[in-house]
PDB file of N, CA and C in Angstrom:
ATOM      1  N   UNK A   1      26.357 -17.032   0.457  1.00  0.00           N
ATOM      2  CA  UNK A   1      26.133 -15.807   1.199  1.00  0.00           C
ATOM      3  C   UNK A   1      25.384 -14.780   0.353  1.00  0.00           C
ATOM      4  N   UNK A   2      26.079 -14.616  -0.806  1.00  0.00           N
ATOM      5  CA  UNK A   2      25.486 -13.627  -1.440  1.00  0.00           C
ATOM      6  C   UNK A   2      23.572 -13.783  -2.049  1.00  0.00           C
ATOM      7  N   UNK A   3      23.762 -15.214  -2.177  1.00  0.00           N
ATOM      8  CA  UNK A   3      22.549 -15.693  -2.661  1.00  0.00           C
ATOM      9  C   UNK A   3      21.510 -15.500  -0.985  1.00  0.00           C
ATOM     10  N   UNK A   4      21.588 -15.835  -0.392  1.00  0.00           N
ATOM     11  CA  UNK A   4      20.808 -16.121   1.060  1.00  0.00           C
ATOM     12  C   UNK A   4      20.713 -13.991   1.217  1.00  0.00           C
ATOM     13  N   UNK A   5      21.855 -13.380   0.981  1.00  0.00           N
ATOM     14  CA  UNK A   5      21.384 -11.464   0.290  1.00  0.00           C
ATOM     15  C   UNK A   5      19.941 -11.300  -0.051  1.00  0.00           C
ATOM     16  N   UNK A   6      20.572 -12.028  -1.573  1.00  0.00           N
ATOM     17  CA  UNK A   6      19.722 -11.464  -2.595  1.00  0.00           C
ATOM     18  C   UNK A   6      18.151 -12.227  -2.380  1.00  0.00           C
ATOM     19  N   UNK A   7      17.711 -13.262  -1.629  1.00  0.00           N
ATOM     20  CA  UNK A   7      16.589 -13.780  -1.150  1.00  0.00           C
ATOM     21  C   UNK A   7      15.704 -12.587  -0.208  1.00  0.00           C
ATOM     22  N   UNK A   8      16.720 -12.212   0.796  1.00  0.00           N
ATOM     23  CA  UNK A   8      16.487 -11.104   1.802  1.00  0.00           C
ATOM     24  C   UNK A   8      15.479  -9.879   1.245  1.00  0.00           C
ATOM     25  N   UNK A   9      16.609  -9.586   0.142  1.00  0.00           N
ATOM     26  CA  UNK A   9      16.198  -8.494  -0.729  1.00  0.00           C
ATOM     27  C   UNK A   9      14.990  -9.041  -1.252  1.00  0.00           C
ATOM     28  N   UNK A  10      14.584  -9.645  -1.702  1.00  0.00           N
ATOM     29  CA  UNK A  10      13.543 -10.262  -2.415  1.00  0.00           C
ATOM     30  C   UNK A  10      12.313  -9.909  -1.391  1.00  0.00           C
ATOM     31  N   UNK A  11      12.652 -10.478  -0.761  1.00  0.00           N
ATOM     32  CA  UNK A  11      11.096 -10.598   0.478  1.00  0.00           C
ATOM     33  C   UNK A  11      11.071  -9.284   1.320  1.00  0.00           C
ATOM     34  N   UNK A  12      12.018  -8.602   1.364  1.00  0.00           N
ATOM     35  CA  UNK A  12      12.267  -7.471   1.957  1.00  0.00           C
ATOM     36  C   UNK A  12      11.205  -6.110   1.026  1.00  0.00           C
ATOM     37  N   UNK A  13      11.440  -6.231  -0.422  1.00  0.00           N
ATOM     38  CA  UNK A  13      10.848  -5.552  -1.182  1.00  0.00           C
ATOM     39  C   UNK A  13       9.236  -6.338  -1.726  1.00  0.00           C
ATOM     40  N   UNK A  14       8.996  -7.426  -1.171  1.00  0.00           N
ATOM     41  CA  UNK A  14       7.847  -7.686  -1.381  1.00  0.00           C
ATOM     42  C   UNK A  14       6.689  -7.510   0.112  1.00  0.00           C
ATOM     43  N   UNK A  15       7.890  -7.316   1.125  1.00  0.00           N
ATOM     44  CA  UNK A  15       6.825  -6.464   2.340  1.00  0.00           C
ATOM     45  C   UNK A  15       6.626  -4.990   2.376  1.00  0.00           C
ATOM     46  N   UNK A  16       7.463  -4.849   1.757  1.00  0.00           N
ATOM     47  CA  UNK A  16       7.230  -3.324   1.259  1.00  0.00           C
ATOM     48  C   UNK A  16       6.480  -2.781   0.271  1.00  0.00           C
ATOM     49  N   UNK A  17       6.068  -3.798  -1.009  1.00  0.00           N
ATOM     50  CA  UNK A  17       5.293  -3.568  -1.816  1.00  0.00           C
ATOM     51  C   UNK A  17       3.962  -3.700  -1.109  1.00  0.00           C
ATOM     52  N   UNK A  18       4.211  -4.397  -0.508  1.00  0.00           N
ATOM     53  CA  UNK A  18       2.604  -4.972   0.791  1.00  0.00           C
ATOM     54  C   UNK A  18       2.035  -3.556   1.587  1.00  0.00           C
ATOM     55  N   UNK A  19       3.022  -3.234   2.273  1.00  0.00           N
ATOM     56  CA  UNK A  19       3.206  -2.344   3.140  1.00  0.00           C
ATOM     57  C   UNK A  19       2.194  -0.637   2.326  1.00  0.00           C
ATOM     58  N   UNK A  20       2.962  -0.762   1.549  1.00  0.00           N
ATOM     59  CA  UNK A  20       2.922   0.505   0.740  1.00  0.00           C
ATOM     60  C   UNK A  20       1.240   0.080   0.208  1.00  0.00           C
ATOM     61  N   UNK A  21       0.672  -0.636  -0.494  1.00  0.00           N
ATOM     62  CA  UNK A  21      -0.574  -1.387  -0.807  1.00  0.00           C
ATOM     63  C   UNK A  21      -1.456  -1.416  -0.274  1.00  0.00           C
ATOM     64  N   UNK A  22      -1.552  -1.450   1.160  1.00  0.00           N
ATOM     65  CA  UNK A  22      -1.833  -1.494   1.973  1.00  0.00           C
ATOM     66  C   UNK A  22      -2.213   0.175   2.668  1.00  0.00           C
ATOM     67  N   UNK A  23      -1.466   0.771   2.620  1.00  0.00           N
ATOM     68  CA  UNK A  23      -1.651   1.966   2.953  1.00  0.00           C
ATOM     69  C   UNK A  23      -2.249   3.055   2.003  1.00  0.00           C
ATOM     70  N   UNK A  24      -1.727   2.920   0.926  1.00  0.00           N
ATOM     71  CA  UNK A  24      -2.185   3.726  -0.429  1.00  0.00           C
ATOM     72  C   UNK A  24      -3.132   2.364  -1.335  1.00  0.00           C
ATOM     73  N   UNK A  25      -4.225   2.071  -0.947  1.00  0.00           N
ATOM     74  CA  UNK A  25      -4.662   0.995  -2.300  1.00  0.00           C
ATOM     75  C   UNK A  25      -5.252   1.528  -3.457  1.00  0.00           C
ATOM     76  N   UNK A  26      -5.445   3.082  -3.174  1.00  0.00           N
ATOM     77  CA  UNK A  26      -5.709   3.283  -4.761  1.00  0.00           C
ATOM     78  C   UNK A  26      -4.986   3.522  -5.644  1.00  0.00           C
ATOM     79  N   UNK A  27      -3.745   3.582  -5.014  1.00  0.00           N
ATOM     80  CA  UNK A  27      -2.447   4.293  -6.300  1.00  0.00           C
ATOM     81  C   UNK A  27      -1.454   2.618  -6.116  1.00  0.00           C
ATOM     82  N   UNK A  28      -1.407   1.657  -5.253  1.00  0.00           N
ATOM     83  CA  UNK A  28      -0.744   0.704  -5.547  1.00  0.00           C
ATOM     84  C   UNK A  28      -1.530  -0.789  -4.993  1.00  0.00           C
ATOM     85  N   UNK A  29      -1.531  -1.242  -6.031  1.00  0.00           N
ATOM     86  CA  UNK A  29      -2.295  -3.098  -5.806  1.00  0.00           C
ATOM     87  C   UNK A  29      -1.495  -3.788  -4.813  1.00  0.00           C
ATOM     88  N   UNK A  30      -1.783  -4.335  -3.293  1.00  0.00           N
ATOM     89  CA  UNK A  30      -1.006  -5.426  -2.618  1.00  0.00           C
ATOM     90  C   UNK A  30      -0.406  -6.264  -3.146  1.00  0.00           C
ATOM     91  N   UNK A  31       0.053  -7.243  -2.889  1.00  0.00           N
ATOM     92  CA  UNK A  31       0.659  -8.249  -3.486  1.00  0.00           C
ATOM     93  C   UNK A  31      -0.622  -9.209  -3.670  1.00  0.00           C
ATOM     94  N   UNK A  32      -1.684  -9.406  -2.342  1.00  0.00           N
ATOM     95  CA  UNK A  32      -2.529 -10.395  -2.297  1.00  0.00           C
ATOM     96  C   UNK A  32      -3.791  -9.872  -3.613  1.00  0.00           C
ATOM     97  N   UNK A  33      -3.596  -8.829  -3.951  1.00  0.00           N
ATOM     98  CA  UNK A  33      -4.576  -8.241  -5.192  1.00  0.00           C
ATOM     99  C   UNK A  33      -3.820  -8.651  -6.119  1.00  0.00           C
ATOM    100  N   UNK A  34      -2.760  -8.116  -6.791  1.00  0.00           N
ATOM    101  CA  UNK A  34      -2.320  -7.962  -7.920  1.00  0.00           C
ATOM    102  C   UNK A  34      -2.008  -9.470  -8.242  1.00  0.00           C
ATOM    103  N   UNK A  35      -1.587 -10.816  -6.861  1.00  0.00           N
ATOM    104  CA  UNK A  35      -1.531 -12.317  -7.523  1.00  0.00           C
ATOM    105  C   UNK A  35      -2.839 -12.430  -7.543  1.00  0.00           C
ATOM    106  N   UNK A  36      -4.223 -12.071  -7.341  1.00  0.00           N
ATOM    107  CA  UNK A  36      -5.275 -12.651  -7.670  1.00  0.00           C
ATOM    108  C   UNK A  36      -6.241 -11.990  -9.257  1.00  0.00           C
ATOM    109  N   UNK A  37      -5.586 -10.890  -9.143  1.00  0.00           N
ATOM    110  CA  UNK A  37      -5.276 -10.520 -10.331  1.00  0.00           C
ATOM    111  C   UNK A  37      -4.698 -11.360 -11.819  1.00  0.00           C
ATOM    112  N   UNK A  38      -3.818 -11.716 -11.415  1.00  0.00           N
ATOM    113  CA  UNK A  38      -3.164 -12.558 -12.429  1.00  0.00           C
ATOM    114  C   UNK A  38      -3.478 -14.085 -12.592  1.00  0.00           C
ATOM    115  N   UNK A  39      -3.753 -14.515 -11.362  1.00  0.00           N
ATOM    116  CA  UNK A  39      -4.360 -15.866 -11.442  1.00  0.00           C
ATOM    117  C   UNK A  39      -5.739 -15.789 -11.960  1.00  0.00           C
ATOM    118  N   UNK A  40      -6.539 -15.089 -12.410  1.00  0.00           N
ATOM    119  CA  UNK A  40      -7.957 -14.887 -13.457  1.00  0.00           C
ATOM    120  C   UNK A  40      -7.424 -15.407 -14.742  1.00  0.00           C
ATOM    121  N   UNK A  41      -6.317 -15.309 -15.273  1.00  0.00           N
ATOM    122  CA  UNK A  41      -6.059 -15.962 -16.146  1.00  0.00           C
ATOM    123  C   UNK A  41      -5.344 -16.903 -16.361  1.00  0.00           C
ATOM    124  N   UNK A  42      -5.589 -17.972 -17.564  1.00  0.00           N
ATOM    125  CA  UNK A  42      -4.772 -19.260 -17.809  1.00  0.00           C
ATOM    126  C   UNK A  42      -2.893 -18.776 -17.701  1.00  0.00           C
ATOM    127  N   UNK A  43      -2.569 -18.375 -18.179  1.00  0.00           N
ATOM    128  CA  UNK A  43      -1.521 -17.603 -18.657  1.00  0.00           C
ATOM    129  C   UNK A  43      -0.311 -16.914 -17.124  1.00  0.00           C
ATOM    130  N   UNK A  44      -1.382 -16.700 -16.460  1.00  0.00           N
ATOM    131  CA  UNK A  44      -1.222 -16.131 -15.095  1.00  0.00           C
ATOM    132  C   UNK A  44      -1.252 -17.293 -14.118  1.00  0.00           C
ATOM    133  N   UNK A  45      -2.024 -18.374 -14.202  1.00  0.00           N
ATOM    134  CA  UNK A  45      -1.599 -19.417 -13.530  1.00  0.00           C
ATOM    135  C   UNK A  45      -0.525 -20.125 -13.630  1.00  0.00           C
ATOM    136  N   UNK A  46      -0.459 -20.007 -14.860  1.00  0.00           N
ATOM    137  CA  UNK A  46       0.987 -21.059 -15.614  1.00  0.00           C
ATOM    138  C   UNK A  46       2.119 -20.330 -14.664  1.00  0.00           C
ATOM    139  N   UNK A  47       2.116 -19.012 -14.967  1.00  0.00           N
ATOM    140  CA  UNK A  47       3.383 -18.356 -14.424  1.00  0.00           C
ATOM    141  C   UNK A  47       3.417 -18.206 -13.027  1.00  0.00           C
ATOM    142  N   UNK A  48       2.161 -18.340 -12.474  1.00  0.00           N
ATOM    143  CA  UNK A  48       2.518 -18.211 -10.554  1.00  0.00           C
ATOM    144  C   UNK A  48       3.133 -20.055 -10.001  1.00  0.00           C
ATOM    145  N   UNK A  49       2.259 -21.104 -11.271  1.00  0.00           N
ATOM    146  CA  UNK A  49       2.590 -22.422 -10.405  1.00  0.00           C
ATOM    147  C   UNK A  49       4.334 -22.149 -11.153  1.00  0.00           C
ATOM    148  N   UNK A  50       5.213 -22.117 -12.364  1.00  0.00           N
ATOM    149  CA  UNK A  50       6.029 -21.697 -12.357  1.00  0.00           C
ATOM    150  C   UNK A  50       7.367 -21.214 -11.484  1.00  0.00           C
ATOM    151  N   UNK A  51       6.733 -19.837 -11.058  1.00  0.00           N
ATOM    152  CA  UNK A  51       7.358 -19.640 -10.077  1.00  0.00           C
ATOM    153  C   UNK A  51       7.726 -19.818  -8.614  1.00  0.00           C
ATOM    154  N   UNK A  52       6.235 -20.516  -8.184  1.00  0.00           N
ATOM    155  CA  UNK A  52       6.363 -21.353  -7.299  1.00  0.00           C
ATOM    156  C   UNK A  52       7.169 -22.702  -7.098  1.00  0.00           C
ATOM    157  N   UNK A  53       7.015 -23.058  -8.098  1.00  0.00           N
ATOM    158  CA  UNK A  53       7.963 -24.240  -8.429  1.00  0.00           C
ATOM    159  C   UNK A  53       9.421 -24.144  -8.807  1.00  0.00           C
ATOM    160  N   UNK A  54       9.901 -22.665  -9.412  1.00  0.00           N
ATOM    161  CA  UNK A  54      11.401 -22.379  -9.241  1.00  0.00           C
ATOM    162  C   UNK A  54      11.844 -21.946  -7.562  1.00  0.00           C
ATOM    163  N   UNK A  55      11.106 -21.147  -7.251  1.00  0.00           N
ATOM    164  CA  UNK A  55      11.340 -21.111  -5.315  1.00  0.00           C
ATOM    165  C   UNK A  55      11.491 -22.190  -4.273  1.00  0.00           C
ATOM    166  N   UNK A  56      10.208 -23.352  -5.030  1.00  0.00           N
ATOM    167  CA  UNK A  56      10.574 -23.954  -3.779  1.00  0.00           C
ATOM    168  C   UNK A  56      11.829 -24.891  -4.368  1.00  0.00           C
ATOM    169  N   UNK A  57      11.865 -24.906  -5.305  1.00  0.00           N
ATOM    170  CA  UNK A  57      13.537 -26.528  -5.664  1.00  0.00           C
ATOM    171  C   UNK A  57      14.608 -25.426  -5.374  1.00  0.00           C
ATOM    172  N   UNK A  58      14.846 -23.909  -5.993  1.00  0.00           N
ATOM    173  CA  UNK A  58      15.872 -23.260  -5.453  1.00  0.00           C
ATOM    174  C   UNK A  58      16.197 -23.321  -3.795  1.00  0.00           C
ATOM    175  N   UNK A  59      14.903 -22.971  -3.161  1.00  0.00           N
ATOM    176  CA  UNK A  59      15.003 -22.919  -1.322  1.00  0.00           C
ATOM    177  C   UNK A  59      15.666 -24.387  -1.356  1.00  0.00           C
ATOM    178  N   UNK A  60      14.942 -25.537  -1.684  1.00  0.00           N
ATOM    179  CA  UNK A  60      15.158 -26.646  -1.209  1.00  0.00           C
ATOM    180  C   UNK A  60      16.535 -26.658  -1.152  1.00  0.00           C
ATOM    181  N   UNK A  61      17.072 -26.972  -2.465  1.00  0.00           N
ATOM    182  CA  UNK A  61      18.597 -27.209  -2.908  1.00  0.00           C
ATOM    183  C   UNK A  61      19.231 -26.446  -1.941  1.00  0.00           C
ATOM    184  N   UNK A  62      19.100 -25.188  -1.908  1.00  0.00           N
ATOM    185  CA  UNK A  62      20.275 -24.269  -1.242  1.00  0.00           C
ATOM    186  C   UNK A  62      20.111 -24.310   0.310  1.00  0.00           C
ATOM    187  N   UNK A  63      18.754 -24.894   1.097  1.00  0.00           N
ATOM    188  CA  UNK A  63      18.936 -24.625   2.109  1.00  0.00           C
ATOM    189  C   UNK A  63      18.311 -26.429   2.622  1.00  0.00           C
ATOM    190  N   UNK A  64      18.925 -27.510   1.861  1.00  0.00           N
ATOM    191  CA  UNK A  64      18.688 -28.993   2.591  1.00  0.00           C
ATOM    192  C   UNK A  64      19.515 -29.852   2.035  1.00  0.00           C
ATOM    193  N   UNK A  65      20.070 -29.655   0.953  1.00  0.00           N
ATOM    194  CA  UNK A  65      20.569 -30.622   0.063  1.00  0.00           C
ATOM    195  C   UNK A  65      22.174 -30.024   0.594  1.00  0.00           C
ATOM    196  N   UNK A  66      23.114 -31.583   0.942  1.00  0.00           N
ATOM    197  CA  UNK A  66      24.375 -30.999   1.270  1.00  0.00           C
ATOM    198  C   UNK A  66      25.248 -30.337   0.298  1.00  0.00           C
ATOM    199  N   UNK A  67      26.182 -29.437   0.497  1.00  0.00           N
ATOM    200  CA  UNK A  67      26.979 -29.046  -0.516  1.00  0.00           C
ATOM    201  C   UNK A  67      28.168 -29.692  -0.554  1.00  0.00           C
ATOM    202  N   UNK A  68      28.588 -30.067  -1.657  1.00  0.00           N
ATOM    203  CA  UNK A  68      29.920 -30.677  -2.187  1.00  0.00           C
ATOM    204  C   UNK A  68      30.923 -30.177  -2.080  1.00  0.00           C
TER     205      UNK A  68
END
């Protein structure tokens, strides 16, 4: 429960970072800027495939794999 929260929260504050980005782009980078931003570099790729790859085995596990 608490985890399926704190996901909420997650995406909740990343439409809002959007949101806000979106409306103000000179005082705040979107999300779709600031990851293309970071993917210009080696360093920045490492860490987006990374984190992509901790999201999707976390989603998987917690929302396909039965619990014990």
């Amino acid at each position: 429960m608490n985890t399926t929260a704190l996901w909420l929260v997650v995406v909740i504050a990343g439409a809002c970072i959007e949101l806000i980005g979106r409306l103000r782009p000179n005082s705040v980078a979107s999300l779709r800027r600031g990851l293309s931003m970071s993917a210009e570099h080696t360093s920045g790729r490492i860490l987006l495939i990374v984190f992509w790859l901790f999201v999707g085995v976390h989603l998987f596990a917690r929302y396909t794999l039965p619990h014990h």
